[in-house]
N, C-alpha and C. Protein backbone atom coordinates (compact mmCIF):
# COMPACT_ATOMS: atom_id res chain seq x y z
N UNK A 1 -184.01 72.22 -94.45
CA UNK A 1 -183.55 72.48 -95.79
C UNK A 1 -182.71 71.31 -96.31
N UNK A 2 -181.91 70.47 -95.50
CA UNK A 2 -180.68 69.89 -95.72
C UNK A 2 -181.72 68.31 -96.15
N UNK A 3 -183.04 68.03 -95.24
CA UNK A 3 -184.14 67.00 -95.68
C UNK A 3 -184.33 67.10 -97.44
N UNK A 4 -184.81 68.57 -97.42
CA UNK A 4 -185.45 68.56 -98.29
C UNK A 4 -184.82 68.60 -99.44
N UNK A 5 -183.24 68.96 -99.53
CA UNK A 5 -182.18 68.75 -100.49
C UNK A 5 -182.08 67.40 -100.78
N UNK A 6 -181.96 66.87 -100.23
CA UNK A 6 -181.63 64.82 -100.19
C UNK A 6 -182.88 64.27 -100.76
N UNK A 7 -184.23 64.42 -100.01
CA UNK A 7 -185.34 63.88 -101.07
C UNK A 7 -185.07 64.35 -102.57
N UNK A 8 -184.74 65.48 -102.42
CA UNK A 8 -184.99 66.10 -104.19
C UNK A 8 -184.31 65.69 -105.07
N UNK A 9 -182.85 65.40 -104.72
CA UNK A 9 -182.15 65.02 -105.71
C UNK A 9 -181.35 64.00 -105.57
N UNK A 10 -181.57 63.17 -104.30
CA UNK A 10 -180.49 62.02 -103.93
C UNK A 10 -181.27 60.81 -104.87
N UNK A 11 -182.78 60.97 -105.06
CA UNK A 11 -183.38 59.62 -105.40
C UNK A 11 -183.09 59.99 -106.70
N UNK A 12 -183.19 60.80 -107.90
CA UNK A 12 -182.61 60.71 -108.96
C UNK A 12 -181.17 60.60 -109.04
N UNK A 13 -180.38 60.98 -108.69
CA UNK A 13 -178.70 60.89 -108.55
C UNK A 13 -178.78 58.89 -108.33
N UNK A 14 -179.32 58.62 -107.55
CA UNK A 14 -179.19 57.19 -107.09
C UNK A 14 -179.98 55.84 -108.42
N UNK A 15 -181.22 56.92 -109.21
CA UNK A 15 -181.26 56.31 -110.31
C UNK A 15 -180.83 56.07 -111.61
N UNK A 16 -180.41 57.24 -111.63
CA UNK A 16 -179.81 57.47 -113.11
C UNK A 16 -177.86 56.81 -112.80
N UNK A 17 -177.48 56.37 -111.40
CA UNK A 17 -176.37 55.57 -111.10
C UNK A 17 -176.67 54.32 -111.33
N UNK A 18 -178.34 53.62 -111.26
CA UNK A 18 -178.60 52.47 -111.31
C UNK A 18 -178.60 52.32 -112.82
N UNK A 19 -178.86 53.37 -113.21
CA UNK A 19 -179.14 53.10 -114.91
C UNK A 19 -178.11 52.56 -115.99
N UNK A 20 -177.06 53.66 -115.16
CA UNK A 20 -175.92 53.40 -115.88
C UNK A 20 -175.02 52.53 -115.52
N UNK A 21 -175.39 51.74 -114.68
CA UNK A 21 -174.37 50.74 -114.06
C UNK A 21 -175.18 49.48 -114.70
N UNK A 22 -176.69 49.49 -115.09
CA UNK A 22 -177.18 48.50 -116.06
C UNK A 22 -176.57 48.60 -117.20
N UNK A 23 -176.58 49.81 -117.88
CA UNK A 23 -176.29 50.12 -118.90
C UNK A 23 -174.57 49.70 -119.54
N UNK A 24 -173.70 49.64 -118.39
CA UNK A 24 -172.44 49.47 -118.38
C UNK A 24 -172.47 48.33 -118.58
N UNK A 25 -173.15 47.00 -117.75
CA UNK A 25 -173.13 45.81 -117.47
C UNK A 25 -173.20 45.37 -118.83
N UNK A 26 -174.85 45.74 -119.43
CA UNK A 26 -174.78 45.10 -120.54
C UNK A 26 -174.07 45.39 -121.86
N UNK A 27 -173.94 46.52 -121.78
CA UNK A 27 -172.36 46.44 -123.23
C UNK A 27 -171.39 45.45 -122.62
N UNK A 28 -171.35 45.20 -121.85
CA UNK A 28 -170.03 44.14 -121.06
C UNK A 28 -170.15 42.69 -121.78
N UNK A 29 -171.74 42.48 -121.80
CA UNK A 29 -171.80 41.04 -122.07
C UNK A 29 -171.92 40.92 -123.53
N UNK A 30 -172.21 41.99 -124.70
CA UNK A 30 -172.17 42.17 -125.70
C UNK A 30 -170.93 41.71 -126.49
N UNK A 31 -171.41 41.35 -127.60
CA UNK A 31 -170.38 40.62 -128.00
C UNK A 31 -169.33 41.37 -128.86
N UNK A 32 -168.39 41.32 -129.05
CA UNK A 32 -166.71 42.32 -129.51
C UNK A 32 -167.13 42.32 -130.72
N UNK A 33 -167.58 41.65 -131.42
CA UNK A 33 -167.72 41.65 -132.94
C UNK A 33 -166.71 40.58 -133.57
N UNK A 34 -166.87 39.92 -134.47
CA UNK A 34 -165.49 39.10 -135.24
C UNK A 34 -164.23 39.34 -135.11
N UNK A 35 -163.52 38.34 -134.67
CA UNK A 35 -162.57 38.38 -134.85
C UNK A 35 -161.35 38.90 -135.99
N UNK A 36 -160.29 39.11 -135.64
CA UNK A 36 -159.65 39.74 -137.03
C UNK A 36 -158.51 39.26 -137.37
N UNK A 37 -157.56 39.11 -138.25
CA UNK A 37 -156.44 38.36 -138.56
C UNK A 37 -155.30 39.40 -138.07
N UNK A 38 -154.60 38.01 -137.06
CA UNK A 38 -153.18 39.05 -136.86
C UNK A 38 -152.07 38.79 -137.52
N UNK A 39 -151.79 37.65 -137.31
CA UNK A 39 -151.04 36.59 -138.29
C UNK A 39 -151.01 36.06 -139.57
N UNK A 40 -150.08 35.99 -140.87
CA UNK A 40 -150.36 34.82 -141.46
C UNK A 40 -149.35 34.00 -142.05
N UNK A 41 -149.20 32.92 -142.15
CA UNK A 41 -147.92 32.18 -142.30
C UNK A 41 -147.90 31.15 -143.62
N UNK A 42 -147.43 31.05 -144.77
CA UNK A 42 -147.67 30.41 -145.99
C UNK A 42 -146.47 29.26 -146.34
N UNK A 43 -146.86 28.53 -146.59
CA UNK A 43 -146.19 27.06 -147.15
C UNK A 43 -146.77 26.72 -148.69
N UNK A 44 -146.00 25.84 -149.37
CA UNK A 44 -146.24 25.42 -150.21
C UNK A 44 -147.95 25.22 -150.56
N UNK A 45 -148.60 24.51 -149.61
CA UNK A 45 -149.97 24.25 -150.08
C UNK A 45 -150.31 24.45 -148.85
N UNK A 46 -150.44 25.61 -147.66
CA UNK A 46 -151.43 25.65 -146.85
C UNK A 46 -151.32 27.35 -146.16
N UNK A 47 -152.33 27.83 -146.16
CA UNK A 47 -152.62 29.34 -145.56
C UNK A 47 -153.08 29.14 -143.86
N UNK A 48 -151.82 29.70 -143.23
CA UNK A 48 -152.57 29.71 -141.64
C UNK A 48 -152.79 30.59 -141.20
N UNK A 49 -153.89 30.99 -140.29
CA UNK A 49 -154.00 32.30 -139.64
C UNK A 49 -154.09 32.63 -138.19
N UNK A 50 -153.42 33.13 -137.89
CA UNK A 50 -153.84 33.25 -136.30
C UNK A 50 -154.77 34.45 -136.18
N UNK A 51 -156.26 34.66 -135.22
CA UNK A 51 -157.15 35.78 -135.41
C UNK A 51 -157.07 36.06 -133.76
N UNK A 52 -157.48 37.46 -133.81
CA UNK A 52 -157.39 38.34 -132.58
C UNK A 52 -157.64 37.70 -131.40
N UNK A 53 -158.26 36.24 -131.46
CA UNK A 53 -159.40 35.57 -130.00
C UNK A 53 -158.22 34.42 -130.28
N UNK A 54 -157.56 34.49 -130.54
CA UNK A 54 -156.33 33.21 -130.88
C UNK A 54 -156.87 31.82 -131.72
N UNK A 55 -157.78 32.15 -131.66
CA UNK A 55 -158.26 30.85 -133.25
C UNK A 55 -157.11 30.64 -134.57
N UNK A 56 -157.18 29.49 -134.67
CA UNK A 56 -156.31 29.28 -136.06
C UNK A 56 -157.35 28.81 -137.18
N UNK A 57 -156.51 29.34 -138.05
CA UNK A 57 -158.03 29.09 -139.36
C UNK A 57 -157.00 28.90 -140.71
N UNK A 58 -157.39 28.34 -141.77
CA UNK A 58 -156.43 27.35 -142.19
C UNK A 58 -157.34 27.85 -143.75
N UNK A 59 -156.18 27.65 -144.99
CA UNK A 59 -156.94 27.88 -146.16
C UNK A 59 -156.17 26.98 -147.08
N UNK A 60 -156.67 26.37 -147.64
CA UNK A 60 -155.69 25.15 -147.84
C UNK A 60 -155.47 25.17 -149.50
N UNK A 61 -154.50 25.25 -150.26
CA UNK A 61 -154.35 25.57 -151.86
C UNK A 61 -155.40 24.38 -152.42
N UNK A 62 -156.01 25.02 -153.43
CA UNK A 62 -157.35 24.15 -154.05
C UNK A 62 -156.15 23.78 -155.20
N UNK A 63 -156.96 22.34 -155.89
CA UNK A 63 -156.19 22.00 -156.84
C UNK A 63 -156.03 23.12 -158.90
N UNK A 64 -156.84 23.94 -158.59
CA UNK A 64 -157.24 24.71 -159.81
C UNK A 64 -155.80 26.04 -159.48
N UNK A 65 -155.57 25.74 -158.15
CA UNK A 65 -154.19 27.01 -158.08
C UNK A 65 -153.41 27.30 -159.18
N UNK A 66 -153.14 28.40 -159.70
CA UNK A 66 -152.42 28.82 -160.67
C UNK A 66 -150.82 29.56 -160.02
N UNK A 67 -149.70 29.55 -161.12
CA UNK A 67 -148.46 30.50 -161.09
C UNK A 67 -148.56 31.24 -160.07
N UNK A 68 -149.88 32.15 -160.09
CA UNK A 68 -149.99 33.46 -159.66
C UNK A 68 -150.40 33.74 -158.20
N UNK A 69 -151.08 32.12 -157.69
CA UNK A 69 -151.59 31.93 -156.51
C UNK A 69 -152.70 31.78 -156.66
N UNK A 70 -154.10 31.29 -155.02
CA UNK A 70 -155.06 31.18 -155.13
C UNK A 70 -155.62 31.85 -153.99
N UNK A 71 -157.29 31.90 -154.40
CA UNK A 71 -158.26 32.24 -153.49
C UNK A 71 -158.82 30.93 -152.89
N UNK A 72 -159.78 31.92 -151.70
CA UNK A 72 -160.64 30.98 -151.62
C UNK A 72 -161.46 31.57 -149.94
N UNK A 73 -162.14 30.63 -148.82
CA UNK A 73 -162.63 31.13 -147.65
C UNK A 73 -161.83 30.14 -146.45
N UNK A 74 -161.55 30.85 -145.73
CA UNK A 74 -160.73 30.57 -144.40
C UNK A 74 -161.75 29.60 -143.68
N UNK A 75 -161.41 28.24 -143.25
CA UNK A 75 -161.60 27.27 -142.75
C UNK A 75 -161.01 27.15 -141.38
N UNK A 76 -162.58 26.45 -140.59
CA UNK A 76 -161.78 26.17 -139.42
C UNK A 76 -161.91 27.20 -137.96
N UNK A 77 -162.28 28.53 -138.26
CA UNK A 77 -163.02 28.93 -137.14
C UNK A 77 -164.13 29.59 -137.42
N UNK A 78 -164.30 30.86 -136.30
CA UNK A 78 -165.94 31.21 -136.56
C UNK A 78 -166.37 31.95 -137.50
N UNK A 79 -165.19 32.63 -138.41
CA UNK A 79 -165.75 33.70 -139.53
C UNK A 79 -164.98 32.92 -140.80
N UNK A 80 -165.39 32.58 -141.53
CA UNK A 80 -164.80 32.41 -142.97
C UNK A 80 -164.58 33.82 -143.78
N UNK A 81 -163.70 34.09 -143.33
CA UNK A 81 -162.94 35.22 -143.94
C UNK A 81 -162.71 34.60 -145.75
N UNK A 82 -162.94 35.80 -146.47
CA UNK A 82 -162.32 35.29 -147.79
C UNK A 82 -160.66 36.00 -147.91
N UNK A 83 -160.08 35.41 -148.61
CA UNK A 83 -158.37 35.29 -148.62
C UNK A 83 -157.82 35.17 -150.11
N UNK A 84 -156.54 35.70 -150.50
CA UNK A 84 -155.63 35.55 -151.78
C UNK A 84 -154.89 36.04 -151.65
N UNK A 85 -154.34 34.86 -152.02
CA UNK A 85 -152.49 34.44 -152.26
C UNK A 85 -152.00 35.04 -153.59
N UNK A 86 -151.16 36.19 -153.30
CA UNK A 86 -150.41 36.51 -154.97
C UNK A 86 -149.16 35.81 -154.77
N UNK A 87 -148.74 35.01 -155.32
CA UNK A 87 -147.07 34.12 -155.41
C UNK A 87 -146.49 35.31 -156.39
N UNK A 88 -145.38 35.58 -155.39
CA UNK A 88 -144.54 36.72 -156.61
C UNK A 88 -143.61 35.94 -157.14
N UNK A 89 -143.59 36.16 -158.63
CA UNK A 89 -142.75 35.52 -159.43
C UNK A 89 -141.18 36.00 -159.63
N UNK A 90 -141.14 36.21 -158.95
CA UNK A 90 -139.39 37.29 -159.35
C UNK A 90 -138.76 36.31 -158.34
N UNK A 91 -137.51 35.93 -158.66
CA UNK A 91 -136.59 34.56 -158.17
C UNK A 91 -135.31 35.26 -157.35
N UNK A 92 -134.88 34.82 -156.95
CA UNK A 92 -133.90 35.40 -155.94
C UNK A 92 -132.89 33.65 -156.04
N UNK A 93 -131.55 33.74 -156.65
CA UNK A 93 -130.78 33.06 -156.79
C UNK A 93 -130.18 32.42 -155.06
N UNK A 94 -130.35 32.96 -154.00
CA UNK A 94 -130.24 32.41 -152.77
C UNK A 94 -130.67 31.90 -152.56
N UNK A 95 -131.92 32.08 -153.25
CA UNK A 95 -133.69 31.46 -152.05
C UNK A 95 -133.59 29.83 -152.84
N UNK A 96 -133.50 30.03 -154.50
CA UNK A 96 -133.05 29.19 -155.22
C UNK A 96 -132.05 27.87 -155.05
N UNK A 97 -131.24 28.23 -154.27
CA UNK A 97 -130.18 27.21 -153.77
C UNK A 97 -130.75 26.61 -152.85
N UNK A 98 -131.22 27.56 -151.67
CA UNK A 98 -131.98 27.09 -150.56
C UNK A 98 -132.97 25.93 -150.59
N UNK A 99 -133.99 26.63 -151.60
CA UNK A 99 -134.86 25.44 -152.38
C UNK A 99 -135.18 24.29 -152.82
N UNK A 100 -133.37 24.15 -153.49
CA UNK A 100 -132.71 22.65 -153.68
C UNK A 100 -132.55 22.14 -152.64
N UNK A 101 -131.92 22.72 -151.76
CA UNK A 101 -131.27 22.26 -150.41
C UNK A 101 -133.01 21.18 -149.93
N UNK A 102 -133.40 22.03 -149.71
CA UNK A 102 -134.97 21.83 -148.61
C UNK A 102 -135.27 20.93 -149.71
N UNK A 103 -135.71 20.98 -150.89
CA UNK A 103 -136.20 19.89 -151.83
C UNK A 103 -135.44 18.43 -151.52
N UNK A 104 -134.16 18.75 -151.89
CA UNK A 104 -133.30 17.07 -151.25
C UNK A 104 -133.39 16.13 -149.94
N UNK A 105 -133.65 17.31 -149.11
CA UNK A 105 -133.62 16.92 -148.04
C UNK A 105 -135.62 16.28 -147.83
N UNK A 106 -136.34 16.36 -148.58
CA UNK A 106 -137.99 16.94 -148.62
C UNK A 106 -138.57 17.14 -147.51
N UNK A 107 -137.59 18.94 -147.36
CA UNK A 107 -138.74 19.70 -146.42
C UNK A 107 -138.98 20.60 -147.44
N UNK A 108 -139.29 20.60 -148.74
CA UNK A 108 -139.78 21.61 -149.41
C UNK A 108 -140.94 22.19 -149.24
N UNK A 109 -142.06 21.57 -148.48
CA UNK A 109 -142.77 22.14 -147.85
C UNK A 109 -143.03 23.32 -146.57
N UNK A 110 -141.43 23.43 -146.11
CA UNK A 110 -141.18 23.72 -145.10
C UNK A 110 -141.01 25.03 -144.95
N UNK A 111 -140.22 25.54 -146.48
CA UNK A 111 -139.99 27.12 -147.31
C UNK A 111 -141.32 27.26 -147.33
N UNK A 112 -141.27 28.79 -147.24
CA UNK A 112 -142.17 29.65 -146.92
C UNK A 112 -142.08 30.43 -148.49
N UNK A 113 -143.51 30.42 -149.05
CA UNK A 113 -143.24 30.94 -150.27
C UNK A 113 -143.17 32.49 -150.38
N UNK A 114 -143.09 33.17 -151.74
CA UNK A 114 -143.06 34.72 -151.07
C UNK A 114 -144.28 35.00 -151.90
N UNK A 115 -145.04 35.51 -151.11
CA UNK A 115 -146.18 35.93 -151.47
C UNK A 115 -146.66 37.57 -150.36
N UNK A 116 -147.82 37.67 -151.06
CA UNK A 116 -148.89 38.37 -150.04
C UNK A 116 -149.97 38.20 -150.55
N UNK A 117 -150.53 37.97 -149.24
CA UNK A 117 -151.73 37.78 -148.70
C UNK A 117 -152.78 38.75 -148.52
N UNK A 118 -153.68 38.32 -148.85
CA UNK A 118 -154.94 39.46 -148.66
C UNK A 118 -156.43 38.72 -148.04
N UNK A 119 -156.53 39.26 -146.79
CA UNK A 119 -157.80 38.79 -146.13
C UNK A 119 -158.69 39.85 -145.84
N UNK A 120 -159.52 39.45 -146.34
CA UNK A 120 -161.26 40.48 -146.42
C UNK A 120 -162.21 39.67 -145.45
N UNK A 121 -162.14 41.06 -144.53
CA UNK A 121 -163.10 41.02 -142.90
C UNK A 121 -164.39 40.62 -143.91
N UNK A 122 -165.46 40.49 -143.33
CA UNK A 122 -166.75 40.88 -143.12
C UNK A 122 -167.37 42.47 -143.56
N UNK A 123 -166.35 43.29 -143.01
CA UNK A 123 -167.16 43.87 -142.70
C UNK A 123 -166.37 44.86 -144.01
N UNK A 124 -165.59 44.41 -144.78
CA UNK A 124 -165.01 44.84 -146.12
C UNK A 124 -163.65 45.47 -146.07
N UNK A 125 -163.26 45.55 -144.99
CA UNK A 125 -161.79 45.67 -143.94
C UNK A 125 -160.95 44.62 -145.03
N UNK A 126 -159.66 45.01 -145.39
CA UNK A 126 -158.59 44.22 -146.55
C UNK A 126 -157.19 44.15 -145.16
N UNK A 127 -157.00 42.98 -144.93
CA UNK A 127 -155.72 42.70 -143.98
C UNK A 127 -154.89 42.14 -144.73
N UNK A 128 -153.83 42.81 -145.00
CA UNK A 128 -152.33 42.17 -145.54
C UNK A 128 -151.17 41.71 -144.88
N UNK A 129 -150.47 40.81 -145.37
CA UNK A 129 -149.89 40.13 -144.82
C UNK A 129 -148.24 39.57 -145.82
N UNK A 130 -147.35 40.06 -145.42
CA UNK A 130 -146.23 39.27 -146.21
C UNK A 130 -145.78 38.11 -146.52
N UNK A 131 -145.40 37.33 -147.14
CA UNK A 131 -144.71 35.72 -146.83
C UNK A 131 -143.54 35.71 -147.78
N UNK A 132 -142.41 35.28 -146.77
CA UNK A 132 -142.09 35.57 -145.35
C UNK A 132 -142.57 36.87 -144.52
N UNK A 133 -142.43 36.58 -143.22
CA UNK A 133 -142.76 38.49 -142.86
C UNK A 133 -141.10 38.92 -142.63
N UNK A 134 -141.68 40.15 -142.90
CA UNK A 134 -139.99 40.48 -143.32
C UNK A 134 -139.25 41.09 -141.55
N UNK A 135 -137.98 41.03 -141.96
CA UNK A 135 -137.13 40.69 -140.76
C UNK A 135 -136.69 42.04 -139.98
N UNK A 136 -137.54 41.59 -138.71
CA UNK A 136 -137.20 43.30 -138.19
C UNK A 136 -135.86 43.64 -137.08
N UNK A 137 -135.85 44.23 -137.38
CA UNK A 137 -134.12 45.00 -136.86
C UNK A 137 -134.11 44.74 -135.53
């Protein structure tokens, strides 16, 4: 009886283990899908991004930029993400002094403007982003 238990069901038990251990393998080698933005960091004229696979990807202010900020597609790694910059216009008399400061000295490039950011996956996914990111406790 104990034969005839083991033929019957050990060779399926032992295939449908082979199956799924193929089956496991190859989702393994399958690829994650695009990367995604974790990061983003803004300067005067340049958008950086750090994405989930640690790629940096770079969006650089076109000369047609307006007040309000610009668009455009993320440069520099494997997905050209499209991206926009809203520059908020509301002034802050600190940041203002600061400004001068960094201007005299010319790291005015160096201030971080205040904006947010908006990056559109692929796959129609909207990732936001502050500038500065704001300061956690």
């Amino acid at each position: 009886m104990r034969r005839i238990f083991y033929s019957v069901y050990a060779r399926p038990l032992r295939m449908m283990a082979l199956g799924l251990g193929l089956v496991g393998g190859l989702a393994a080698c399958a690829p994650a899908g695009d990367p995604v933005p974790r990061d983003a960091a803004l300067t005067r004229d340049m958008l950086s991004v750090t994405m989930s696979d640690g790629q940096r990807c770079f969006g650089p202010r076109p000369a047609e930029a307006t007040a309000q900020g610009w668009q455009g597609r993320l440069e520099g790694c494997s997905a050209a993400y499209a991206y926009e910059v809203r520059l908020d216009p509301r002034s802050n008399p600190l940041r203002e002094i600061i400004g001068a400061i960094f201007a005299a000295l010319t790291l005015d490039d160096q201030l971080a403007e205040v904006a947010e950011v908006g990056i559109t996956g692929a796959d129609g996914r909207r990732y936001v982003f502050a500038s500065p990111p704001p300061i956690e406790d």
